[in-house]
PDB file of N, CA and C in Angstrom:
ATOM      1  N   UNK A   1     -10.820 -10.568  -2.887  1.00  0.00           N
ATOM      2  CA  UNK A   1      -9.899 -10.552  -1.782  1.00  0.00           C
ATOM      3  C   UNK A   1      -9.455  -9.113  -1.516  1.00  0.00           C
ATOM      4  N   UNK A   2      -9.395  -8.716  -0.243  1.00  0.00           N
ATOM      5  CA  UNK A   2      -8.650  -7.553   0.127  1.00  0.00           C
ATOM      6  C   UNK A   2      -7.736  -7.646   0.878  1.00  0.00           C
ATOM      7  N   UNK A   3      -6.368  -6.612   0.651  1.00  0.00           N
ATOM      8  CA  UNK A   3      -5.300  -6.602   1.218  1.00  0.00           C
ATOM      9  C   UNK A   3      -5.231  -5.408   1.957  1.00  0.00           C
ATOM     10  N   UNK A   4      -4.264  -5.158   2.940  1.00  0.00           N
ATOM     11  CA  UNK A   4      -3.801  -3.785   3.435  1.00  0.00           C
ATOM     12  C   UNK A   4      -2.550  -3.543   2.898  1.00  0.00           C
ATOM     13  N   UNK A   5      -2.080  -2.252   2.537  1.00  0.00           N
ATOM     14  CA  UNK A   5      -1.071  -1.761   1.980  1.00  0.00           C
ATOM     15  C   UNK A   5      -0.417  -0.531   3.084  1.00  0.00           C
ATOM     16  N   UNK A   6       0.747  -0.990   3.718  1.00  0.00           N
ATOM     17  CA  UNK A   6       0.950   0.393   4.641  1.00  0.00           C
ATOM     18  C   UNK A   6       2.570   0.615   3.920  1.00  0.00           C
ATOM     19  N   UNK A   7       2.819   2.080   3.950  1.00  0.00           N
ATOM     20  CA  UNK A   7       3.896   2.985   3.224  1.00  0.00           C
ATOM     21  C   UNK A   7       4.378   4.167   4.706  1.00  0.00           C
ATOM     22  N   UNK A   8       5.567   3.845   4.790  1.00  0.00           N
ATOM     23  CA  UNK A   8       6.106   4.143   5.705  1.00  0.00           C
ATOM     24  C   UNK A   8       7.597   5.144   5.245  1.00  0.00           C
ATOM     25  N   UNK A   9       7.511   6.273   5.487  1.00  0.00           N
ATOM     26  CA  UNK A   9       9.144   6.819   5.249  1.00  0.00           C
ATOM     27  C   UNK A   9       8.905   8.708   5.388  1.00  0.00           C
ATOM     28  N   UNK A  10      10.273   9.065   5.273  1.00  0.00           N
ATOM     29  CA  UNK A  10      10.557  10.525   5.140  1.00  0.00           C
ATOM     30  C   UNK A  10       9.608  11.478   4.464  1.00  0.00           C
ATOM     31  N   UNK A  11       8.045  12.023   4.798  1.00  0.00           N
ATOM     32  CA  UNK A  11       7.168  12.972   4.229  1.00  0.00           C
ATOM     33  C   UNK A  11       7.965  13.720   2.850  1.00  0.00           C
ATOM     34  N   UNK A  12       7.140  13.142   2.142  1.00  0.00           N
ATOM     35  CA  UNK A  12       7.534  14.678   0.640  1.00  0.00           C
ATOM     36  C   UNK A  12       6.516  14.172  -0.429  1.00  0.00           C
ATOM     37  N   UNK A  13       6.487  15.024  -1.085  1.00  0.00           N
ATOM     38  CA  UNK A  13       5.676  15.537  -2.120  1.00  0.00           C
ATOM     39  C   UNK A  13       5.418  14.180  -3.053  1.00  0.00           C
ATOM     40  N   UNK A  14       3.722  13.922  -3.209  1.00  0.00           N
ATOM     41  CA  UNK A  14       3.898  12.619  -4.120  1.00  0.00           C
ATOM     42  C   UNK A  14       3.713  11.718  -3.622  1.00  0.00           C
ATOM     43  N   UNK A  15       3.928  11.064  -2.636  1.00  0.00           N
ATOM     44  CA  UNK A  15       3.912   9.289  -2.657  1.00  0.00           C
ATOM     45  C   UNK A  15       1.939   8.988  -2.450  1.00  0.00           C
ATOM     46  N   UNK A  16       1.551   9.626  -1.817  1.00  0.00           N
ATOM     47  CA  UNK A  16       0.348   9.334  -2.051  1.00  0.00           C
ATOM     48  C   UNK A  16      -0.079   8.923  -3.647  1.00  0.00           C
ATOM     49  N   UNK A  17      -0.135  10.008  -4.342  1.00  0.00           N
ATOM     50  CA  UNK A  17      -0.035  10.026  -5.609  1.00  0.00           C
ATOM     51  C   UNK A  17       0.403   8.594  -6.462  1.00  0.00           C
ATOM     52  N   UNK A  18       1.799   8.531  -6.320  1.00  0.00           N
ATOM     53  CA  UNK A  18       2.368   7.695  -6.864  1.00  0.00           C
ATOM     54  C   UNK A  18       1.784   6.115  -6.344  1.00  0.00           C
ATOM     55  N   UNK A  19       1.588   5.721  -5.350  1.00  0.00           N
ATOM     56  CA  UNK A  19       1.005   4.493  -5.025  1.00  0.00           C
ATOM     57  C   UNK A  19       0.041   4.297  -5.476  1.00  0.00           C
ATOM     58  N   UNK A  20      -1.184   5.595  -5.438  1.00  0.00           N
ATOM     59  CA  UNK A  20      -2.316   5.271  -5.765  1.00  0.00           C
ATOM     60  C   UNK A  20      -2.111   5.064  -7.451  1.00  0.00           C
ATOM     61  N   UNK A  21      -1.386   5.617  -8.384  1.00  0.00           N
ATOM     62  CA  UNK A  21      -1.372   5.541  -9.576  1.00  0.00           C
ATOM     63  C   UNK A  21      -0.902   4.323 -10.306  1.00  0.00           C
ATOM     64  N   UNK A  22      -0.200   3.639  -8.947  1.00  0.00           N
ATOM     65  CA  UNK A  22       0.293   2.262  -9.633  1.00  0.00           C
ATOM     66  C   UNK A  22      -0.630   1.230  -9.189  1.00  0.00           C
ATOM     67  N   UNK A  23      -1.831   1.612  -8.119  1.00  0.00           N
ATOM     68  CA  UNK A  23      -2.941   0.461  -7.614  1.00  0.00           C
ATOM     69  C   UNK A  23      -3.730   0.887  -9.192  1.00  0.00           C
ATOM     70  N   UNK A  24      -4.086   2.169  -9.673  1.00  0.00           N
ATOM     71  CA  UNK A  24      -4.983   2.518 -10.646  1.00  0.00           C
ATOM     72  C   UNK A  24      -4.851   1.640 -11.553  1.00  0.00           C
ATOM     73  N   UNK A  25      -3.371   1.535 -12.085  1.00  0.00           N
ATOM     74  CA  UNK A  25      -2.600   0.662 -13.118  1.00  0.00           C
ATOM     75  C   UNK A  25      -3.121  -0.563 -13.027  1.00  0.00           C
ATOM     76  N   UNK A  26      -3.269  -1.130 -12.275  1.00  0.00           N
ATOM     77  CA  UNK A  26      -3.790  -2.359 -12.188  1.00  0.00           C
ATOM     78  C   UNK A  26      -5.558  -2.968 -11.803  1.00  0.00           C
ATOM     79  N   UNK A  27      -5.828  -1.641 -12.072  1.00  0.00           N
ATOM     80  CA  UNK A  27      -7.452  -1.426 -11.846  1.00  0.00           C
ATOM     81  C   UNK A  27      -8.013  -2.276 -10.590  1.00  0.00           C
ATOM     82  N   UNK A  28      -7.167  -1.512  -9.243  1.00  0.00           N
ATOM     83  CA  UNK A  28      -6.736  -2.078  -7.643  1.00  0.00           C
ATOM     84  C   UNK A  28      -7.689  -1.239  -7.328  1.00  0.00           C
ATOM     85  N   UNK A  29      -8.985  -1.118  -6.489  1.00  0.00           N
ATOM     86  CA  UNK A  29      -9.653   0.303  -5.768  1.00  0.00           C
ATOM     87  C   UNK A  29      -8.926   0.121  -4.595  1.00  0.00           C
ATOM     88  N   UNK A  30      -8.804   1.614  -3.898  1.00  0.00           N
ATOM     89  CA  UNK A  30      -8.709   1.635  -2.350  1.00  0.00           C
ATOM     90  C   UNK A  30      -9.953   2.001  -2.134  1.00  0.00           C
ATOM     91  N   UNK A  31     -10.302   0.675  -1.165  1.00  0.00           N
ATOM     92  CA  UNK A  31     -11.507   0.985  -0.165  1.00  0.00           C
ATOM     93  C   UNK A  31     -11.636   1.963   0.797  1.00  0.00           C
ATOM     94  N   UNK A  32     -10.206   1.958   1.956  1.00  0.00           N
ATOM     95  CA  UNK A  32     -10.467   3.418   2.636  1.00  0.00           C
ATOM     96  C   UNK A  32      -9.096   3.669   2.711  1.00  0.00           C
ATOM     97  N   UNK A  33      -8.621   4.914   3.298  1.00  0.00           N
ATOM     98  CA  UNK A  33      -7.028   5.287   3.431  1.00  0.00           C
ATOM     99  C   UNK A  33      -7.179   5.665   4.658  1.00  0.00           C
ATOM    100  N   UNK A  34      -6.303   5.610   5.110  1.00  0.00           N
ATOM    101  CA  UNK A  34      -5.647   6.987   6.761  1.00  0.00           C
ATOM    102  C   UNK A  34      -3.953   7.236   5.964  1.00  0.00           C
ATOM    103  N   UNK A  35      -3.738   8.668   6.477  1.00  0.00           N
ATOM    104  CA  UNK A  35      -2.351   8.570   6.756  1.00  0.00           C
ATOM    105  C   UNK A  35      -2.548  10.017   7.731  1.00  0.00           C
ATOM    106  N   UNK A  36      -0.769  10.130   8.202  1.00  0.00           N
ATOM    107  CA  UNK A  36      -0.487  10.624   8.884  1.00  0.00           C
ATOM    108  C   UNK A  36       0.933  11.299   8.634  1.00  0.00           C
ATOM    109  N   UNK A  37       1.097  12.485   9.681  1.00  0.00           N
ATOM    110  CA  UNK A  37       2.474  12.573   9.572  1.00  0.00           C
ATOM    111  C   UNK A  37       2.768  12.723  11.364  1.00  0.00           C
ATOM    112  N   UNK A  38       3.975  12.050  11.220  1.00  0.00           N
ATOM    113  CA  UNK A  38       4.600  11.621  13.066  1.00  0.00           C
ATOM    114  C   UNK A  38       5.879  12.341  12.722  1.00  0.00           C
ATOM    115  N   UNK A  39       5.911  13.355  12.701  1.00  0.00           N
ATOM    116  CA  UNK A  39       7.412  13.959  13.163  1.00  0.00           C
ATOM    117  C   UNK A  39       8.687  13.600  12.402  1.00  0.00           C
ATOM    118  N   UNK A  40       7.559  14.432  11.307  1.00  0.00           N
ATOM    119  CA  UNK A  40       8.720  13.868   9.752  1.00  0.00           C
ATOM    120  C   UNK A  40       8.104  12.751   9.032  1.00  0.00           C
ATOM    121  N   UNK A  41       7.420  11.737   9.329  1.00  0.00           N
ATOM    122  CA  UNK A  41       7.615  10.692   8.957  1.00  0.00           C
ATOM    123  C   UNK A  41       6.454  10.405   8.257  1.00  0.00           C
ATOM    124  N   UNK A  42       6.263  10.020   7.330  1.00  0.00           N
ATOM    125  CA  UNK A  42       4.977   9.761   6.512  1.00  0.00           C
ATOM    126  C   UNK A  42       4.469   8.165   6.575  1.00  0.00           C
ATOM    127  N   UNK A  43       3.251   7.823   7.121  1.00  0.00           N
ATOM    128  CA  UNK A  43       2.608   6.732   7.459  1.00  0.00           C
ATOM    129  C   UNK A  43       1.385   6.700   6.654  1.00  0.00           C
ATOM    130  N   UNK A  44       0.506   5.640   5.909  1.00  0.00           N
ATOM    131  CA  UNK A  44      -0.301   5.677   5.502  1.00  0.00           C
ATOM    132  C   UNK A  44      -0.181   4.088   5.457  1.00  0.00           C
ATOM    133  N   UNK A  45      -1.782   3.364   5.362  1.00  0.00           N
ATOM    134  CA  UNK A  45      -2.378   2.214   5.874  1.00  0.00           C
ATOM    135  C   UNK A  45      -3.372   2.101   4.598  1.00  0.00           C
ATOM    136  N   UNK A  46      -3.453   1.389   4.073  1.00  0.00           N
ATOM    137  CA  UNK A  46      -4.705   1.309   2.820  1.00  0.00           C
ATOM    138  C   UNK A  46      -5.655   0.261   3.006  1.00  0.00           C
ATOM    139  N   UNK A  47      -6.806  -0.363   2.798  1.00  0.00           N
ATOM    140  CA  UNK A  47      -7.404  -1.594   2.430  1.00  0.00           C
ATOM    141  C   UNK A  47      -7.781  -1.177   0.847  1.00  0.00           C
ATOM    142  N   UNK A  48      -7.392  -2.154   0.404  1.00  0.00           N
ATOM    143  CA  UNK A  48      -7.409  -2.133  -1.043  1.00  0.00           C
ATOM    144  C   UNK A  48      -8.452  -3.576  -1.452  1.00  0.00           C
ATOM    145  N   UNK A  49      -9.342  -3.353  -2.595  1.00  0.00           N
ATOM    146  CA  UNK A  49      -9.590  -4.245  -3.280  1.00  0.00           C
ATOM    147  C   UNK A  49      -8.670  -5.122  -4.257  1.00  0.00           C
ATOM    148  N   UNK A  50      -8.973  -6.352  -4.051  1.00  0.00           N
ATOM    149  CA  UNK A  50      -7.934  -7.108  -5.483  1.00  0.00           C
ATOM    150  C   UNK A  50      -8.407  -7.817  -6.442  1.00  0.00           C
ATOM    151  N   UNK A  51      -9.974  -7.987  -6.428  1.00  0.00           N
ATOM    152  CA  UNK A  51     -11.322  -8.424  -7.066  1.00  0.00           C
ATOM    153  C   UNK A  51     -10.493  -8.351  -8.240  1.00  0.00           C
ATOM    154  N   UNK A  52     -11.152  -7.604  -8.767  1.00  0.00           N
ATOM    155  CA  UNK A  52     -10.300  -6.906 -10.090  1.00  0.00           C
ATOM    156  C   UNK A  52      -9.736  -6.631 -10.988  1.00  0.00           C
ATOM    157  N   UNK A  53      -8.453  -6.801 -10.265  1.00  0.00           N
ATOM    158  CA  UNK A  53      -6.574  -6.370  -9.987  1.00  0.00           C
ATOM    159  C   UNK A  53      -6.538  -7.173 -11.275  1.00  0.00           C
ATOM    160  N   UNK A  54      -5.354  -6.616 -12.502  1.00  0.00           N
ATOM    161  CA  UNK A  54      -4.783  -7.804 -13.351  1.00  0.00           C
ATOM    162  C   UNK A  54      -3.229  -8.129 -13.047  1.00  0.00           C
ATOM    163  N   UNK A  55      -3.226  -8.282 -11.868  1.00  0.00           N
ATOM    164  CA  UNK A  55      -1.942  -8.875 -11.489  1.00  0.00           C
ATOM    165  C   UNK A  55      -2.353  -9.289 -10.109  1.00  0.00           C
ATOM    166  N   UNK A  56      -1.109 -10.341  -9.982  1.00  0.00           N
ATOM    167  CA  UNK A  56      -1.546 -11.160  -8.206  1.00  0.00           C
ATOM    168  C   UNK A  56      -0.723 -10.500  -7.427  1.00  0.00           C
ATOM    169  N   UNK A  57      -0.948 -10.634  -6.325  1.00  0.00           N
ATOM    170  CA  UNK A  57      -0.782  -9.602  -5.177  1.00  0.00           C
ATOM    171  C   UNK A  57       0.954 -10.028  -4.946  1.00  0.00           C
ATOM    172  N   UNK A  58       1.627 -11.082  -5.462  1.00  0.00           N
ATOM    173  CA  UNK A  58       2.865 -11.556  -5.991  1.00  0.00           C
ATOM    174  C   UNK A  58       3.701 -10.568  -6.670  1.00  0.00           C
ATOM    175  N   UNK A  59       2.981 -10.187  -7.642  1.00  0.00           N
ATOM    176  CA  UNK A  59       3.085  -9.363  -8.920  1.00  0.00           C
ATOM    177  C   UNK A  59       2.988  -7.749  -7.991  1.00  0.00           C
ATOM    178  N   UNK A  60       2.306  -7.332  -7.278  1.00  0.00           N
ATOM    179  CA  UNK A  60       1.654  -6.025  -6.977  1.00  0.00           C
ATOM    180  C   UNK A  60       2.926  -5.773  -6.138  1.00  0.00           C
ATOM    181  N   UNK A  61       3.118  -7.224  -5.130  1.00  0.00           N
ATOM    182  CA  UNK A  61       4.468  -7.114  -4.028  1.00  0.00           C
ATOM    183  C   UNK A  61       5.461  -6.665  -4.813  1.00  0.00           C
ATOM    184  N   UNK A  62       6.023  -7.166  -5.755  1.00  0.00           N
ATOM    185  CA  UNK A  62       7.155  -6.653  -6.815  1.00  0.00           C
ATOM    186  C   UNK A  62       7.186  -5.413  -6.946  1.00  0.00           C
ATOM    187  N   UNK A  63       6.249  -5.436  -7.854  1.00  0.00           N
ATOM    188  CA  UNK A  63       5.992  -3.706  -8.437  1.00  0.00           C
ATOM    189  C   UNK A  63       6.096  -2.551  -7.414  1.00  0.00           C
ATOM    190  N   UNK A  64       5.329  -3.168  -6.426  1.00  0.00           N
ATOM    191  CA  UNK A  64       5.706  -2.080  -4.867  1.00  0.00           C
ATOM    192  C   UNK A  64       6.587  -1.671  -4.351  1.00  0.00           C
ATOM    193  N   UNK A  65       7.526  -2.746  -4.729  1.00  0.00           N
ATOM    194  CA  UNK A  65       9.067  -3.072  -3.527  1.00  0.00           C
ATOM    195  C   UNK A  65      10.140  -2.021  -4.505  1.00  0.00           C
ATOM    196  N   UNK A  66       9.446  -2.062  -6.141  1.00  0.00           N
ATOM    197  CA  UNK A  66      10.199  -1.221  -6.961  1.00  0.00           C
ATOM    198  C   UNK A  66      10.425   0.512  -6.960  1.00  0.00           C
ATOM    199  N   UNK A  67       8.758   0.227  -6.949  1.00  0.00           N
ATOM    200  CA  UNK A  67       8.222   1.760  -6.232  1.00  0.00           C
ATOM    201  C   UNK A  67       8.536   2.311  -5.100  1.00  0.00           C
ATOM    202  N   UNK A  68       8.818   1.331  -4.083  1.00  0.00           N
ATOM    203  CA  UNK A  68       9.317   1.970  -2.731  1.00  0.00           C
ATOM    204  C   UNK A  68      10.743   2.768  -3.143  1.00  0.00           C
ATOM    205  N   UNK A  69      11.735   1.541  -4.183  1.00  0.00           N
ATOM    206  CA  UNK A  69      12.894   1.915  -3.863  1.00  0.00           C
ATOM    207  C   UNK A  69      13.320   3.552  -4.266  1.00  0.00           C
ATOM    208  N   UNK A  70      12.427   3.906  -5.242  1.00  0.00           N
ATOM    209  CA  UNK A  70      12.426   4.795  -6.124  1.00  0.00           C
ATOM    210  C   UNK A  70      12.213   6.027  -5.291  1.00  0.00           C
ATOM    211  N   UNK A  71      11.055   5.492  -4.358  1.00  0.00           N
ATOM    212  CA  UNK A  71      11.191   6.651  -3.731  1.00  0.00           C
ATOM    213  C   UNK A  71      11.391   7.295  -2.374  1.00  0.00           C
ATOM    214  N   UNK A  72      12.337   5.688  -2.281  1.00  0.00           N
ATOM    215  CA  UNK A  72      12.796   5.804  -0.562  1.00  0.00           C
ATOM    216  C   UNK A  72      11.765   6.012   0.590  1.00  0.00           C
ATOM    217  N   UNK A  73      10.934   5.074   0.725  1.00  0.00           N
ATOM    218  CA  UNK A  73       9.968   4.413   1.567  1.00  0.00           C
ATOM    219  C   UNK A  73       9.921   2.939   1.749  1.00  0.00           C
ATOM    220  N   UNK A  74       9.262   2.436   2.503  1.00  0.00           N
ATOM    221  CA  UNK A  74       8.640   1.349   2.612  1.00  0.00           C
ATOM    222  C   UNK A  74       7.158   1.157   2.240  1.00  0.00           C
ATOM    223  N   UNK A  75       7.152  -0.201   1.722  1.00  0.00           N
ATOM    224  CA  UNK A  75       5.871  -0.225   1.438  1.00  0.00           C
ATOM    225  C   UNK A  75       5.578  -1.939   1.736  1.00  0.00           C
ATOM    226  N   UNK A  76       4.746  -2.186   2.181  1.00  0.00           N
ATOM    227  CA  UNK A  76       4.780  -3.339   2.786  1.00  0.00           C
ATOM    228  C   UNK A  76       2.840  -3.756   1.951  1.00  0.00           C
ATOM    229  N   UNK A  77       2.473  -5.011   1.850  1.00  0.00           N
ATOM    230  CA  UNK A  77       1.302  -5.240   1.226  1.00  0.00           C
ATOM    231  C   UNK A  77       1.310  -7.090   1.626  1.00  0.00           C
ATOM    232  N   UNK A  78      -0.133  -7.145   2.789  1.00  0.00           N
ATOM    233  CA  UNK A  78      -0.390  -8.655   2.965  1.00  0.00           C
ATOM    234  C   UNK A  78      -2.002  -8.470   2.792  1.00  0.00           C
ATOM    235  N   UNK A  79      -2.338  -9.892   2.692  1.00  0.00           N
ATOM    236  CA  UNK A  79      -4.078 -10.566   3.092  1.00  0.00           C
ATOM    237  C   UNK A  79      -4.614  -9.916   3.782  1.00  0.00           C
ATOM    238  N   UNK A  80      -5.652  -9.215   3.751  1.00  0.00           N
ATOM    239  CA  UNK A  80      -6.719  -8.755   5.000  1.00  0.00           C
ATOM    240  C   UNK A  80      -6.950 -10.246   6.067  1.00  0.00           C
ATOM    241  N   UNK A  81      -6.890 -10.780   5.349  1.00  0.00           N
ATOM    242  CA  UNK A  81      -6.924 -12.389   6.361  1.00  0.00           C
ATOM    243  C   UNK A  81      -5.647 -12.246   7.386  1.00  0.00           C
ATOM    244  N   UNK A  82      -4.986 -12.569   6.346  1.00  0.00           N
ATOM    245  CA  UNK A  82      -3.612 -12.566   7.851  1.00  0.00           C
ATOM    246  C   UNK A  82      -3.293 -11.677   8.416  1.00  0.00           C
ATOM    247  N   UNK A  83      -3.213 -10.515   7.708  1.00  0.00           N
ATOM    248  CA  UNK A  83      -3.319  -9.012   8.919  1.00  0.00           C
ATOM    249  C   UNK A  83      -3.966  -9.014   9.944  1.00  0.00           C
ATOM    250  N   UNK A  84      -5.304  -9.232   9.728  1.00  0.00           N
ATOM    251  CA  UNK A  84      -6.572  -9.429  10.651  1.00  0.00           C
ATOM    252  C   UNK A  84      -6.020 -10.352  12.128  1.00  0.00           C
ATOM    253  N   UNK A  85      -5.370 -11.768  11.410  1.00  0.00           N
ATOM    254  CA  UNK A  85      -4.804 -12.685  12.403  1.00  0.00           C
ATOM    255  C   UNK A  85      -3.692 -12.361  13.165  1.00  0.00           C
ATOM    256  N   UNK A  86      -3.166 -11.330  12.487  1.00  0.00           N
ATOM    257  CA  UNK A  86      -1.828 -10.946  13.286  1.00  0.00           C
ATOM    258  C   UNK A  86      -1.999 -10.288  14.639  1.00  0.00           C
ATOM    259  N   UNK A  87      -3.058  -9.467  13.977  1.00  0.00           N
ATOM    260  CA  UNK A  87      -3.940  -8.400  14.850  1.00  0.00           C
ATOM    261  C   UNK A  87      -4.494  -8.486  15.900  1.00  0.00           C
ATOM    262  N   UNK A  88      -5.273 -10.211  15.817  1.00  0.00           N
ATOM    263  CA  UNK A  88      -6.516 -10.225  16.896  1.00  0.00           C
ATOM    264  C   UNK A  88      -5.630 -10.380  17.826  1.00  0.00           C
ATOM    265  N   UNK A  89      -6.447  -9.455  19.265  1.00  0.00           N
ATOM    266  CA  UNK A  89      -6.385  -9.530  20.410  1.00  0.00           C
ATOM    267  C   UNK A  89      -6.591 -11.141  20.949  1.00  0.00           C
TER     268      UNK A  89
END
């Protein structure tokens, strides 16, 4: 199964880093990345593998929501399925 992972907040040093080190943790690949910066603001979009993963994407939501707080972002993580559905035109 693959999910998208998008991280949203105030640009600084690290969060790339840090997300990717806690998908590593759980032996999560990112398939591809984008990010960006909009005028301050740090955006990045992931598809991630969860093949894998030794935790459920339950478990990953947690751990994320912890990580966000820490470092004052958002981090948001659903289904490539339902993203996809949210999506279609």
């Amino acid at each position: 199964m693959n999910a998208i992972i998008t991280v949203v907040g105030s640009d600084k040093v690290g969060i790339i880093a840090k997300v990717s080190n806690l998908l590593n943790d759980h032996s999560i690949n990112i398939a591809d990345i984008t990010q960006t910066i909009l005028s301050g603001n740090f955006v990045m979009m992931m598809m991630v593998e969860l093949d894998k993963a030794d935790i459920s994407i339950d478990e990953l939501r947690s751990e994320m929501n912890k990580k966000a707080e820490e470092m004052s972002v958002e981090i948001n993580i659903m289904s490539e399925k339902v993203f996809s559905a949210m999506h279609r035109v």
